[in-house]
PDB file of N, CA and C in Angstrom:
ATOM      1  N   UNK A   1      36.571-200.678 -30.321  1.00  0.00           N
ATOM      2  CA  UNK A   1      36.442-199.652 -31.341  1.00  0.00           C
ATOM      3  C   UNK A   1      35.038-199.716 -31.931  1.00  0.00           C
ATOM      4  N   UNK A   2      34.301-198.300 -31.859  1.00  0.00           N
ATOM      5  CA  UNK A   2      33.192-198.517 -32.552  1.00  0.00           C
ATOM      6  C   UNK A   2      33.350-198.515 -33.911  1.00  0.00           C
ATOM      7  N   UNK A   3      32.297-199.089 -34.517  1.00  0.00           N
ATOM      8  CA  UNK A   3      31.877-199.128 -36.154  1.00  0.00           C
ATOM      9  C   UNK A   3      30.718-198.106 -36.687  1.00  0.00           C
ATOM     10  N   UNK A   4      31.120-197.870 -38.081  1.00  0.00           N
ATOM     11  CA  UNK A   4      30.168-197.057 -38.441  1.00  0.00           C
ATOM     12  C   UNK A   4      29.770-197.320 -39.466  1.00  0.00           C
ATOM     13  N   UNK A   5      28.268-197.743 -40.218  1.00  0.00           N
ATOM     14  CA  UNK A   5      27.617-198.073 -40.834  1.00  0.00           C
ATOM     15  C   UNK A   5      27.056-197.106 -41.530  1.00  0.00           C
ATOM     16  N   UNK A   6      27.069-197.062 -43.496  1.00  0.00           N
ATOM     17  CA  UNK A   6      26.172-196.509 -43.796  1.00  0.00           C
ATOM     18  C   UNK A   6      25.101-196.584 -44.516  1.00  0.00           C
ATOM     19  N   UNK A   7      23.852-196.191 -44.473  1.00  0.00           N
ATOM     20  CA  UNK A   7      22.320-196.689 -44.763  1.00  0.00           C
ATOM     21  C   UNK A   7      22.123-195.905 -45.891  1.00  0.00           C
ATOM     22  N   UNK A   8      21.769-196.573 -46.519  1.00  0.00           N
ATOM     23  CA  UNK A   8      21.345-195.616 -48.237  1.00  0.00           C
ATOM     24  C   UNK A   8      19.854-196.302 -48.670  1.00  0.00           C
ATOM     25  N   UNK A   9      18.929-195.460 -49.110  1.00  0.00           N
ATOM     26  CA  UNK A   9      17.731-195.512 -49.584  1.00  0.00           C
ATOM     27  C   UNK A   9      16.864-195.443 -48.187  1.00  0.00           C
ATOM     28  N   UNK A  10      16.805-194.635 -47.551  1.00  0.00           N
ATOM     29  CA  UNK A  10      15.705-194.555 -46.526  1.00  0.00           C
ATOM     30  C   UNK A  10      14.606-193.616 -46.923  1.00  0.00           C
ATOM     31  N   UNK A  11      13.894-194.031 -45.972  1.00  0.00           N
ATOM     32  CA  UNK A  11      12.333-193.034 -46.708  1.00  0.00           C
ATOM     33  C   UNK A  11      12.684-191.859 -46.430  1.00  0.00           C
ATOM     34  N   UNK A  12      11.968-189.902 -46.887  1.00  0.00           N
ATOM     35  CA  UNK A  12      12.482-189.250 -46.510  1.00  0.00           C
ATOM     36  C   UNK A  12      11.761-188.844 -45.051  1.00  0.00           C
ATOM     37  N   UNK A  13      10.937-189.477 -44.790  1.00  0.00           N
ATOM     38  CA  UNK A  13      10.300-189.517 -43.246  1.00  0.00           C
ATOM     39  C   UNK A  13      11.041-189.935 -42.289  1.00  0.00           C
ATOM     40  N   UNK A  14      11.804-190.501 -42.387  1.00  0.00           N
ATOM     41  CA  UNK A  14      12.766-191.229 -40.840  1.00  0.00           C
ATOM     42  C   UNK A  14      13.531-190.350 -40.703  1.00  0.00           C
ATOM     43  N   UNK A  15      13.618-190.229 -39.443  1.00  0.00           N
ATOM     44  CA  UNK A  15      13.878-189.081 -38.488  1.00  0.00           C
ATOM     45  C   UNK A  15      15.675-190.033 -37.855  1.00  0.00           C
ATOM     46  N   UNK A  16      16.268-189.720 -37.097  1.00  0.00           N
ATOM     47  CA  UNK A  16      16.974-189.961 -36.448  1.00  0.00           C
ATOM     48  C   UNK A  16      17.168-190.750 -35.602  1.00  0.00           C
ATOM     49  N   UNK A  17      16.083-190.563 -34.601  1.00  0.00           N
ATOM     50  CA  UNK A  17      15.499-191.616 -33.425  1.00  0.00           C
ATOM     51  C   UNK A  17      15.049-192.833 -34.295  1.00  0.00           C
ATOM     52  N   UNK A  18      14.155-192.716 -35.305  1.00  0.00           N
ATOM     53  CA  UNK A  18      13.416-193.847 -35.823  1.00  0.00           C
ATOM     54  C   UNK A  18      14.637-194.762 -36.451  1.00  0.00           C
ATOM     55  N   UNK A  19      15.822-194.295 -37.403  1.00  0.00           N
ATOM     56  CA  UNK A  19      16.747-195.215 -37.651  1.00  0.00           C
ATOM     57  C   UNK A  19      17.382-195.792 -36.674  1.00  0.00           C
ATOM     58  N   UNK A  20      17.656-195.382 -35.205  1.00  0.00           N
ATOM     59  CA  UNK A  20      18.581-195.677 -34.095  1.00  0.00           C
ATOM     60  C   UNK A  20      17.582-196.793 -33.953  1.00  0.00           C
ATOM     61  N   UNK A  21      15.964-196.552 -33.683  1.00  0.00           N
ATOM     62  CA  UNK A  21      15.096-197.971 -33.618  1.00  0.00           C
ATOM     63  C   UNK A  21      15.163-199.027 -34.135  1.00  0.00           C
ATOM     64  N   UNK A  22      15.166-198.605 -35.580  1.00  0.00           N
ATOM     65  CA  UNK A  22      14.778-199.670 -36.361  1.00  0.00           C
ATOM     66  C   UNK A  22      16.178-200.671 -36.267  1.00  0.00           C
ATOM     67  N   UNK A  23      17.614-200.056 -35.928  1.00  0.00           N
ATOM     68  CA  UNK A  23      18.562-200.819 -36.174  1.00  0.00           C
ATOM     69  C   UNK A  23      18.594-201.574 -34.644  1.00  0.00           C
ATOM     70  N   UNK A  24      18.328-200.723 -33.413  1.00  0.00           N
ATOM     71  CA  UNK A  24      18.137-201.717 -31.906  1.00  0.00           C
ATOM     72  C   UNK A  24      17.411-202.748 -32.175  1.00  0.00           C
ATOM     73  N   UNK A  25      16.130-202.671 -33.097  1.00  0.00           N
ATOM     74  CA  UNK A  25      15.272-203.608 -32.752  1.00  0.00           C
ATOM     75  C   UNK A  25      15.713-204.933 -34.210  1.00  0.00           C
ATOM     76  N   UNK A  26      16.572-204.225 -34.618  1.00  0.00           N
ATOM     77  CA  UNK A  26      17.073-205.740 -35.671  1.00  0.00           C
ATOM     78  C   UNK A  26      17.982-206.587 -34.870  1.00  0.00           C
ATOM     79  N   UNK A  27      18.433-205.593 -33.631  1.00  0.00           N
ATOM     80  CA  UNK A  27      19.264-206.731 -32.651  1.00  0.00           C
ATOM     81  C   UNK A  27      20.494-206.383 -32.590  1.00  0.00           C
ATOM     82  N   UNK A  28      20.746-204.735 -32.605  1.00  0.00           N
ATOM     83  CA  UNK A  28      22.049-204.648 -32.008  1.00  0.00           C
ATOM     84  C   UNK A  28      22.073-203.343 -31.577  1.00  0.00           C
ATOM     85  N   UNK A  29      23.296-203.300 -31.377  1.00  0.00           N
ATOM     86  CA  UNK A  29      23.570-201.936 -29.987  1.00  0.00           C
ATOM     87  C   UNK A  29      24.300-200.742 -30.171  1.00  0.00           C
ATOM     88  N   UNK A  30      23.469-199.591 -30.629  1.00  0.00           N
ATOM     89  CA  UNK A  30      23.323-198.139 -31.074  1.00  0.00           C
ATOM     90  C   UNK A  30      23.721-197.027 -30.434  1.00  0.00           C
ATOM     91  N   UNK A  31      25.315-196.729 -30.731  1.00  0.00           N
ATOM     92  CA  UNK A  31      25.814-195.550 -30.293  1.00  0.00           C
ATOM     93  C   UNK A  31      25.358-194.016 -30.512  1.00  0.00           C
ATOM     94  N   UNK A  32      24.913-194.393 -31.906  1.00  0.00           N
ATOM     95  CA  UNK A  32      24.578-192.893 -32.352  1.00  0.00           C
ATOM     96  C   UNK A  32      23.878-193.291 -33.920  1.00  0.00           C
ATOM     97  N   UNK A  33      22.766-192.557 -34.158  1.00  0.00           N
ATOM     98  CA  UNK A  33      22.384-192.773 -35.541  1.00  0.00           C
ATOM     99  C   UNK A  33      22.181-190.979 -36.025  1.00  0.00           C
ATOM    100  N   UNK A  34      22.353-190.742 -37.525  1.00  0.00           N
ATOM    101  CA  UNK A  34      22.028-189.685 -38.191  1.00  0.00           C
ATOM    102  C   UNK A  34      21.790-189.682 -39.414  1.00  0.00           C
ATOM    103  N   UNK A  35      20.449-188.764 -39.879  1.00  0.00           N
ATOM    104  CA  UNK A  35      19.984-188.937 -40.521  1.00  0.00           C
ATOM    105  C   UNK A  35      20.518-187.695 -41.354  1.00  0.00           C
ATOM    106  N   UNK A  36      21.419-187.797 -42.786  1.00  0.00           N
ATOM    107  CA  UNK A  36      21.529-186.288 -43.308  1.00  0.00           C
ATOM    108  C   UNK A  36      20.472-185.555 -44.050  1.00  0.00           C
ATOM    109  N   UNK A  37      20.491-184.767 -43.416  1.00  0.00           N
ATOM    110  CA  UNK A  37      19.833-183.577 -44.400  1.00  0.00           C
ATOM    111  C   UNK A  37      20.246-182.476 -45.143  1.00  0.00           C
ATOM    112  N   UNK A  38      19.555-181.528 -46.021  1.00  0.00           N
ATOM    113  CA  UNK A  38      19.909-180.876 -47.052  1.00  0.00           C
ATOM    114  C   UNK A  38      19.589-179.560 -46.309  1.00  0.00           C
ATOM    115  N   UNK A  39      21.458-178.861 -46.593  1.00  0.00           N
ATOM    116  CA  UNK A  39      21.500-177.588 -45.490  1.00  0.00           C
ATOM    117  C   UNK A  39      20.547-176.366 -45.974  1.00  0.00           C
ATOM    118  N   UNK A  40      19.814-176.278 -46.942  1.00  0.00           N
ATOM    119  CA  UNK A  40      18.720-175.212 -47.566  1.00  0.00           C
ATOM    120  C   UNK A  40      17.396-175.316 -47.221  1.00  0.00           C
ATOM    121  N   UNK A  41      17.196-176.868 -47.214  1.00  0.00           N
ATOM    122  CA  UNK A  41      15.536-177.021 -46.620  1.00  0.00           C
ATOM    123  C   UNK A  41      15.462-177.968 -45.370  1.00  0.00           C
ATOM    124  N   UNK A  42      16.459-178.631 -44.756  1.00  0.00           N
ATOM    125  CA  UNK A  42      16.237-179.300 -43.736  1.00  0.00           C
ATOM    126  C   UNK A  42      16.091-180.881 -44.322  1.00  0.00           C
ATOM    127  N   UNK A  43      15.223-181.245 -45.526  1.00  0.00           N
ATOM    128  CA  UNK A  43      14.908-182.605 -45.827  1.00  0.00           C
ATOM    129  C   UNK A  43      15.557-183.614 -46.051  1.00  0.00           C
ATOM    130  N   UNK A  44      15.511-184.302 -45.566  1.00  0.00           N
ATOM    131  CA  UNK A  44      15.944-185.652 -45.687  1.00  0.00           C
ATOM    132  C   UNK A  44      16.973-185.973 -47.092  1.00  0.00           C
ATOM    133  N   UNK A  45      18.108-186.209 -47.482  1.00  0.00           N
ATOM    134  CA  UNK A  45      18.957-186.796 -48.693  1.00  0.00           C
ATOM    135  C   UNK A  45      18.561-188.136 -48.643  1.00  0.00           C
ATOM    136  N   UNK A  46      18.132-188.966 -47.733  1.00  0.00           N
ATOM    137  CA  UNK A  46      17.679-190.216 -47.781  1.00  0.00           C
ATOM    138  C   UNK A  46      19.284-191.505 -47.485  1.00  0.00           C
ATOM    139  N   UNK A  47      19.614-191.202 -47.120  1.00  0.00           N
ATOM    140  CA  UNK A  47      20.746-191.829 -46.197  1.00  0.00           C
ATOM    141  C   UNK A  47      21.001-191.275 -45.022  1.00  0.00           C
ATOM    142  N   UNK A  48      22.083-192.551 -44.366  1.00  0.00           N
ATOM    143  CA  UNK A  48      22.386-191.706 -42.958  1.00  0.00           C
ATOM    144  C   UNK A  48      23.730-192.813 -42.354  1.00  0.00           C
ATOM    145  N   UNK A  49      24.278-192.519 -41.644  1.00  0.00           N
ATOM    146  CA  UNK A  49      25.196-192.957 -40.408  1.00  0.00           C
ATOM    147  C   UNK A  49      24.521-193.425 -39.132  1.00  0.00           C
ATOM    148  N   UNK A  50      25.082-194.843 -39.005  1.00  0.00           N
ATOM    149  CA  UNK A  50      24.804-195.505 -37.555  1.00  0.00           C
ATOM    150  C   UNK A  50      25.823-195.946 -37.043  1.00  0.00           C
ATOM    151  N   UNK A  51      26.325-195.456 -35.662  1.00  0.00           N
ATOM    152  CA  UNK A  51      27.446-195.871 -35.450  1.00  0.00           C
ATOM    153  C   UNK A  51      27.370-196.968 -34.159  1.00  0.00           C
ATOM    154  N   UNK A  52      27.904-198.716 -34.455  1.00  0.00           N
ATOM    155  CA  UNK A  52      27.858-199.304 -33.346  1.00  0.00           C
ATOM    156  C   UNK A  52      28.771-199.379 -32.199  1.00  0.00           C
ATOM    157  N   UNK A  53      27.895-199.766 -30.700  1.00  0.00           N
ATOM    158  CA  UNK A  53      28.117-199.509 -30.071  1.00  0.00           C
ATOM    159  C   UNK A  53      29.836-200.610 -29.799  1.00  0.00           C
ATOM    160  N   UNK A  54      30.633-200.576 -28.814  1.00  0.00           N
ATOM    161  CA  UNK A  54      31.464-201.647 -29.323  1.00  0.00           C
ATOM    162  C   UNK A  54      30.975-203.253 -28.909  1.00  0.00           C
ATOM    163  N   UNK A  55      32.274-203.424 -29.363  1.00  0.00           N
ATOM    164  CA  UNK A  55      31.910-205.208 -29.446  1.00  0.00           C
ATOM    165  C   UNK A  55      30.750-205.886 -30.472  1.00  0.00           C
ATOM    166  N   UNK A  56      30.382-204.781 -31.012  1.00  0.00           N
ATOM    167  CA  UNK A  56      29.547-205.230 -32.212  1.00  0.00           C
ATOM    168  C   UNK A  56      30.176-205.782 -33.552  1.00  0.00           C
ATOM    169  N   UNK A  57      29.686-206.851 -34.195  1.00  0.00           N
ATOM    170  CA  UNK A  57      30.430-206.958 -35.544  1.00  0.00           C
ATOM    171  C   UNK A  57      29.531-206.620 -36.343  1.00  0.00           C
ATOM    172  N   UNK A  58      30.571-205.509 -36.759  1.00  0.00           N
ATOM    173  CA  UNK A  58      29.786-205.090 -38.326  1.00  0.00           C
ATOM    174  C   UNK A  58      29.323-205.297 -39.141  1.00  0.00           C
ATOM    175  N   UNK A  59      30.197-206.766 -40.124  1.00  0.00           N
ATOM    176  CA  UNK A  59      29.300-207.882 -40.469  1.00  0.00           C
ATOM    177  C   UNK A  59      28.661-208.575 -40.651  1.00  0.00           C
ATOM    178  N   UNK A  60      28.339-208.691 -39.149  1.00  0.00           N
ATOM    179  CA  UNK A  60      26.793-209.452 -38.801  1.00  0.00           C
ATOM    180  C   UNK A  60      25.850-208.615 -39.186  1.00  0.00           C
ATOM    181  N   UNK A  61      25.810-207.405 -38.800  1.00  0.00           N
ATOM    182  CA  UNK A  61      24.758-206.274 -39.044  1.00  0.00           C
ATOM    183  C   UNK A  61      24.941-206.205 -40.210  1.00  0.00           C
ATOM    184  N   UNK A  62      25.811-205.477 -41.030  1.00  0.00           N
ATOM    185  CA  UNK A  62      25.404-205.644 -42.502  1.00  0.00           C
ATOM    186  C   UNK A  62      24.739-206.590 -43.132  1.00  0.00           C
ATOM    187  N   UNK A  63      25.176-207.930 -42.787  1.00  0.00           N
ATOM    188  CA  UNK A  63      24.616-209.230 -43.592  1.00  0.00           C
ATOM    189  C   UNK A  63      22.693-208.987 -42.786  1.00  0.00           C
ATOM    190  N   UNK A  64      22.972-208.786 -41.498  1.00  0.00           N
ATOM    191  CA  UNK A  64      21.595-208.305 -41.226  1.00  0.00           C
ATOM    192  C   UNK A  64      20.546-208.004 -41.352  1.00  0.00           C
ATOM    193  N   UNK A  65      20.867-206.356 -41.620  1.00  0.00           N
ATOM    194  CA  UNK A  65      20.438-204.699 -41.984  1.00  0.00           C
ATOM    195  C   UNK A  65      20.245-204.855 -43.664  1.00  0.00           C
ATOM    196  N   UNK A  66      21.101-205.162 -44.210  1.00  0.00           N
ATOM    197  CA  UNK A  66      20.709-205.340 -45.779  1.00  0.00           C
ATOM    198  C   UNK A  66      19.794-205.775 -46.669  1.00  0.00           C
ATOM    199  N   UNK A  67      18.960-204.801 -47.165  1.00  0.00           N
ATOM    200  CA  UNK A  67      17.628-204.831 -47.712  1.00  0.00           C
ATOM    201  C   UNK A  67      16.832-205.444 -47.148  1.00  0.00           C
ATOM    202  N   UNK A  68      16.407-204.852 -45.802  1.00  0.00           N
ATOM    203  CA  UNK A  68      15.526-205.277 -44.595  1.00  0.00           C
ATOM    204  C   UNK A  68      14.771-203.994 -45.358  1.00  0.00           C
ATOM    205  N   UNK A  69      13.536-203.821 -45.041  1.00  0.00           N
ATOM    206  CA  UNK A  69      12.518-202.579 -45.204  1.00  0.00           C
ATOM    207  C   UNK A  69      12.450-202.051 -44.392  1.00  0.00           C
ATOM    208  N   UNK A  70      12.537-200.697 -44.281  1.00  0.00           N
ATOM    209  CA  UNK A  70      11.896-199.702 -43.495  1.00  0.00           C
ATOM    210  C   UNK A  70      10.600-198.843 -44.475  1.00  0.00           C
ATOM    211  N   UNK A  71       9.679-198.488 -43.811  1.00  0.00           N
ATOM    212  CA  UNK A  71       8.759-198.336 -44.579  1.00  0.00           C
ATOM    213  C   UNK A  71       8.662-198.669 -46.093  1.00  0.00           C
ATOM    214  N   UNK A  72       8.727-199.654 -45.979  1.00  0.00           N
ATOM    215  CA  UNK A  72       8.377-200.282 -47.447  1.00  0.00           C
ATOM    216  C   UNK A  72       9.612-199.983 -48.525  1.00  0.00           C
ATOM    217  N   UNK A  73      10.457-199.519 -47.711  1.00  0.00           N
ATOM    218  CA  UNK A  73      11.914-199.605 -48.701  1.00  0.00           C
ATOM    219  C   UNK A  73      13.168-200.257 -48.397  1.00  0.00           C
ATOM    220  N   UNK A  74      13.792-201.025 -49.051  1.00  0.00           N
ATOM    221  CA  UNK A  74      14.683-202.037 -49.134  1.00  0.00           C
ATOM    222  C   UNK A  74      16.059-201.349 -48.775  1.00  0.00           C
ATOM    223  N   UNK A  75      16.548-201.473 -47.352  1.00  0.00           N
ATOM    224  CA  UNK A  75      17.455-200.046 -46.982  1.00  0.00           C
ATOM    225  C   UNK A  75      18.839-201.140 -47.546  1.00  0.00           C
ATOM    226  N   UNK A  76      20.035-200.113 -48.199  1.00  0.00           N
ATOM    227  CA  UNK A  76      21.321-200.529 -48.504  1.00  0.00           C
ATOM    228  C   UNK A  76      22.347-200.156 -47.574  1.00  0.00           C
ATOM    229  N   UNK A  77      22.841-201.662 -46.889  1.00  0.00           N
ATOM    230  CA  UNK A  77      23.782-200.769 -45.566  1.00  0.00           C
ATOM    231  C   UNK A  77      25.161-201.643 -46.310  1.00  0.00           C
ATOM    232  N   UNK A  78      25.834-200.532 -46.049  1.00  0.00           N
ATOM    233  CA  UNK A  78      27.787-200.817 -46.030  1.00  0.00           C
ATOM    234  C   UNK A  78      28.396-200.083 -44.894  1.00  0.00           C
ATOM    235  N   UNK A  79      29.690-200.905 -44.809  1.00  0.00           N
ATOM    236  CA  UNK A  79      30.624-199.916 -43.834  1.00  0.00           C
ATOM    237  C   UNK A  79      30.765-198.577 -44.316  1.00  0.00           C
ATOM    238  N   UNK A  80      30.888-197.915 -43.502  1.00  0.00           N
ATOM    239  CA  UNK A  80      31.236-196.142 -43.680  1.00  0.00           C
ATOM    240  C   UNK A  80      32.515-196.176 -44.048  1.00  0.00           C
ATOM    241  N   UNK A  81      32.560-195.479 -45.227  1.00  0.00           N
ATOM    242  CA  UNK A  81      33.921-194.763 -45.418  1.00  0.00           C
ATOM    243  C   UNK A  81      34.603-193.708 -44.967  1.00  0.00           C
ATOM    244  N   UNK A  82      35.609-193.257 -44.984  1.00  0.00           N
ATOM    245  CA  UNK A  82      35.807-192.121 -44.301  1.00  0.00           C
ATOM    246  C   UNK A  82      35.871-190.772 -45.321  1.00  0.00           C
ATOM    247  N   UNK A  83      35.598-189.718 -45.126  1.00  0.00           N
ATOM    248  CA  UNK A  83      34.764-188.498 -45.944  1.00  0.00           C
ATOM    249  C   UNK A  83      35.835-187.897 -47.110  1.00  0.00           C
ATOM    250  N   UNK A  84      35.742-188.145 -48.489  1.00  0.00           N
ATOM    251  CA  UNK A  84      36.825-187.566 -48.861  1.00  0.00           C
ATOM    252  C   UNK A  84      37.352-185.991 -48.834  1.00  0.00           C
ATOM    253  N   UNK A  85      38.256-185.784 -49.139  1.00  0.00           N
ATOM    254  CA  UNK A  85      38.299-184.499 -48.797  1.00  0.00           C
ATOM    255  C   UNK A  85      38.923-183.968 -50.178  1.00  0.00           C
ATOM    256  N   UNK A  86      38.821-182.702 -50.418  1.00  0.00           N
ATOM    257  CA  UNK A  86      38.694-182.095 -51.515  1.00  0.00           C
ATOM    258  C   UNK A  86      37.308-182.951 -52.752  1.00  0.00           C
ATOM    259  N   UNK A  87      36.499-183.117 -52.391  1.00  0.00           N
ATOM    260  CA  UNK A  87      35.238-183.796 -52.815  1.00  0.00           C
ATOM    261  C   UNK A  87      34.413-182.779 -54.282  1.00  0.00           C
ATOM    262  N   UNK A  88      35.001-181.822 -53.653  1.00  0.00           N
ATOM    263  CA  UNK A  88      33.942-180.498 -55.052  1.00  0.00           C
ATOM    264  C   UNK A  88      35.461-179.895 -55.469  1.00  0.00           C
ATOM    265  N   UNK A  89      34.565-179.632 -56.694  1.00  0.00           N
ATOM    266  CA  UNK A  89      36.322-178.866 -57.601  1.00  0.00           C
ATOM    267  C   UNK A  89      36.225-177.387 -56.940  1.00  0.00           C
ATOM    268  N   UNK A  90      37.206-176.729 -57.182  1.00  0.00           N
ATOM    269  CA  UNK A  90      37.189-175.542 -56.789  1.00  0.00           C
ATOM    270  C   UNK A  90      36.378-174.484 -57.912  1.00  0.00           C
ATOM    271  N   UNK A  91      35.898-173.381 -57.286  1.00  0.00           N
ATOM    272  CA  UNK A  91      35.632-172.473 -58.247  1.00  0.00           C
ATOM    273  C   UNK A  91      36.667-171.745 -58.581  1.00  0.00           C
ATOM    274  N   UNK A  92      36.041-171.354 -59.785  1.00  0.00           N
ATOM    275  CA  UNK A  92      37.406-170.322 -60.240  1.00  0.00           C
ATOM    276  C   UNK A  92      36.280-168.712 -60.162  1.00  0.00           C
ATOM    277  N   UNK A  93      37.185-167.869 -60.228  1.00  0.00           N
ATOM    278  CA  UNK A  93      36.838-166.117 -60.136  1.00  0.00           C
ATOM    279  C   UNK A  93      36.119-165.502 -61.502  1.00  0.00           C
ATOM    280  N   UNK A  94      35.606-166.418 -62.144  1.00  0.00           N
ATOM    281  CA  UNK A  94      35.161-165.851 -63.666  1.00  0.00           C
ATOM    282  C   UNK A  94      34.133-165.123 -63.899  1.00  0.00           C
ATOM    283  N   UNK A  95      33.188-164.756 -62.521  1.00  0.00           N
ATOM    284  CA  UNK A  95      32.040-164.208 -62.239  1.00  0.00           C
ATOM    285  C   UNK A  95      30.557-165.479 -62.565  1.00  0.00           C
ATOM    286  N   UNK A  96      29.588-164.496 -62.808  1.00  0.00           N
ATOM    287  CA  UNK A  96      28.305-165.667 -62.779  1.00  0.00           C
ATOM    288  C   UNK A  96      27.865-166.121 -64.311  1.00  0.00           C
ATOM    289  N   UNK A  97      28.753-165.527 -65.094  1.00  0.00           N
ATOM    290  CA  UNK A  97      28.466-165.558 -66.526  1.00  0.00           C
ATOM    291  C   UNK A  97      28.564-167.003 -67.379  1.00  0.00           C
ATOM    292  N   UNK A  98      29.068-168.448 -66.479  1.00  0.00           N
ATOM    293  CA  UNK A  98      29.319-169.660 -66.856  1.00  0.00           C
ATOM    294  C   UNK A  98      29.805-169.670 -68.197  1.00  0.00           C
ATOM    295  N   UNK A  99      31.242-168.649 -68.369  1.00  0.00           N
ATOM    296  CA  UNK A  99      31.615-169.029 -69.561  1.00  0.00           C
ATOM    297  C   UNK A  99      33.130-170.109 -69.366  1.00  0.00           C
ATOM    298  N   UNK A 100      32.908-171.183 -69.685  1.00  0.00           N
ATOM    299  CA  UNK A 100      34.166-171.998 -69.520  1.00  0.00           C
ATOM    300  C   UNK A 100      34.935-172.215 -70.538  1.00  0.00           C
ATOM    301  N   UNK A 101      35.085-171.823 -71.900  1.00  0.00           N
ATOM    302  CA  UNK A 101      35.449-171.561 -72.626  1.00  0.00           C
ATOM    303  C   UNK A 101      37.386-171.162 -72.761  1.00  0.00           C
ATOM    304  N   UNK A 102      37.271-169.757 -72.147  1.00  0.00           N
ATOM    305  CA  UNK A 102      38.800-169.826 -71.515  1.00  0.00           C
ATOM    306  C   UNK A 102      38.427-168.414 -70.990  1.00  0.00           C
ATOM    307  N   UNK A 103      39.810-167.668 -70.558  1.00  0.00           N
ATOM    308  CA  UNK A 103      39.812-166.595 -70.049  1.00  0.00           C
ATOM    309  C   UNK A 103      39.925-165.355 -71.119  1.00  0.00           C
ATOM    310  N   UNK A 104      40.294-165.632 -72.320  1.00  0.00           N
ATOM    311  CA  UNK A 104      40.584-164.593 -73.193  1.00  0.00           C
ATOM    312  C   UNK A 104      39.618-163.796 -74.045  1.00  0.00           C
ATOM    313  N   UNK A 105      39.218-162.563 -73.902  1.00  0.00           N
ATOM    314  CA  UNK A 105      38.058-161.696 -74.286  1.00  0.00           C
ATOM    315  C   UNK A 105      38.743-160.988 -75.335  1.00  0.00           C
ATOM    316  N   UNK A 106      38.475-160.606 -76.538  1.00  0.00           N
ATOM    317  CA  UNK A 106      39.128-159.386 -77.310  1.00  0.00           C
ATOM    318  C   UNK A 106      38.946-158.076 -76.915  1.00  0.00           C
ATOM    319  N   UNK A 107      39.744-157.035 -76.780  1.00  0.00           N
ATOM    320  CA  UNK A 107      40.143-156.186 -76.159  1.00  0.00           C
ATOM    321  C   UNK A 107      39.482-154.852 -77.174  1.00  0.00           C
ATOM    322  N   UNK A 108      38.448-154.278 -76.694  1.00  0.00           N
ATOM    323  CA  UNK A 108      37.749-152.953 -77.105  1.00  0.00           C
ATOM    324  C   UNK A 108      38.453-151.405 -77.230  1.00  0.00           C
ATOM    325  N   UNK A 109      38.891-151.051 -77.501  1.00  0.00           N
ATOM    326  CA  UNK A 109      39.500-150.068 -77.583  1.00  0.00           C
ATOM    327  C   UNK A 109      38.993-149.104 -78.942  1.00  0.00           C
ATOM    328  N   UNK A 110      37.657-148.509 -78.416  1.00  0.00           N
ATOM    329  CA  UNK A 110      37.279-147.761 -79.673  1.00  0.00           C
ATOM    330  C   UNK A 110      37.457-146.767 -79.226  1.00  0.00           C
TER     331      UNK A 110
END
């Protein structure tokens, strides 16, 4: 079973390929790395997902990978969690007017 690792505080320059590097060359074996980005401009959020290849212990790599530098920043790796779901509240239909107040308007009738 593979593992999946996640990296928090990366520079916003590392690309995809460059995290899959930097984690081969700490000494272990790289199924897939991703770097997220922000769906409006493309840039970097500055974390990402590495997923190992099997027979890897996760452990080891964390105790590893943990606040090792990549460009001069102290990267934070934990196991991946899995994505929650229902994560954002829902909107409600109140239009763009951000009144949260309640729904009740007094009623005009001149």
């Amino acid at each position: 079973m593979a593992s999946k690792l996640f990296v928090g505080n990366l520079p916003r320059s590392v690309a995809d390929n460059a995290l899959a590097e930097f984690v081969t060359n700490a000494g272990f074996n790289v199924a897939s790395a991703v770097v997220i980005r922000d769906k409006m401009t493309g840039e970097s959020k500055g974390f990402g997902f590495v997923e190992l290849a099997e027979g890897e212990d996760i452990q080891r790599a964390i105790a590893g990978l943990n606040g090792q530098a990549l460009d001069g920043r102290p990267l934070t790796v934990n196991e991946a969690r899995p994505q929650r779901t229902g994560f954002s509240r829902p909107r409600d239909n109140r239009g763009a007017g951000g009144n949260r107040r309640g729904g009740f308007k007094p009623r005009r009738d001149y």
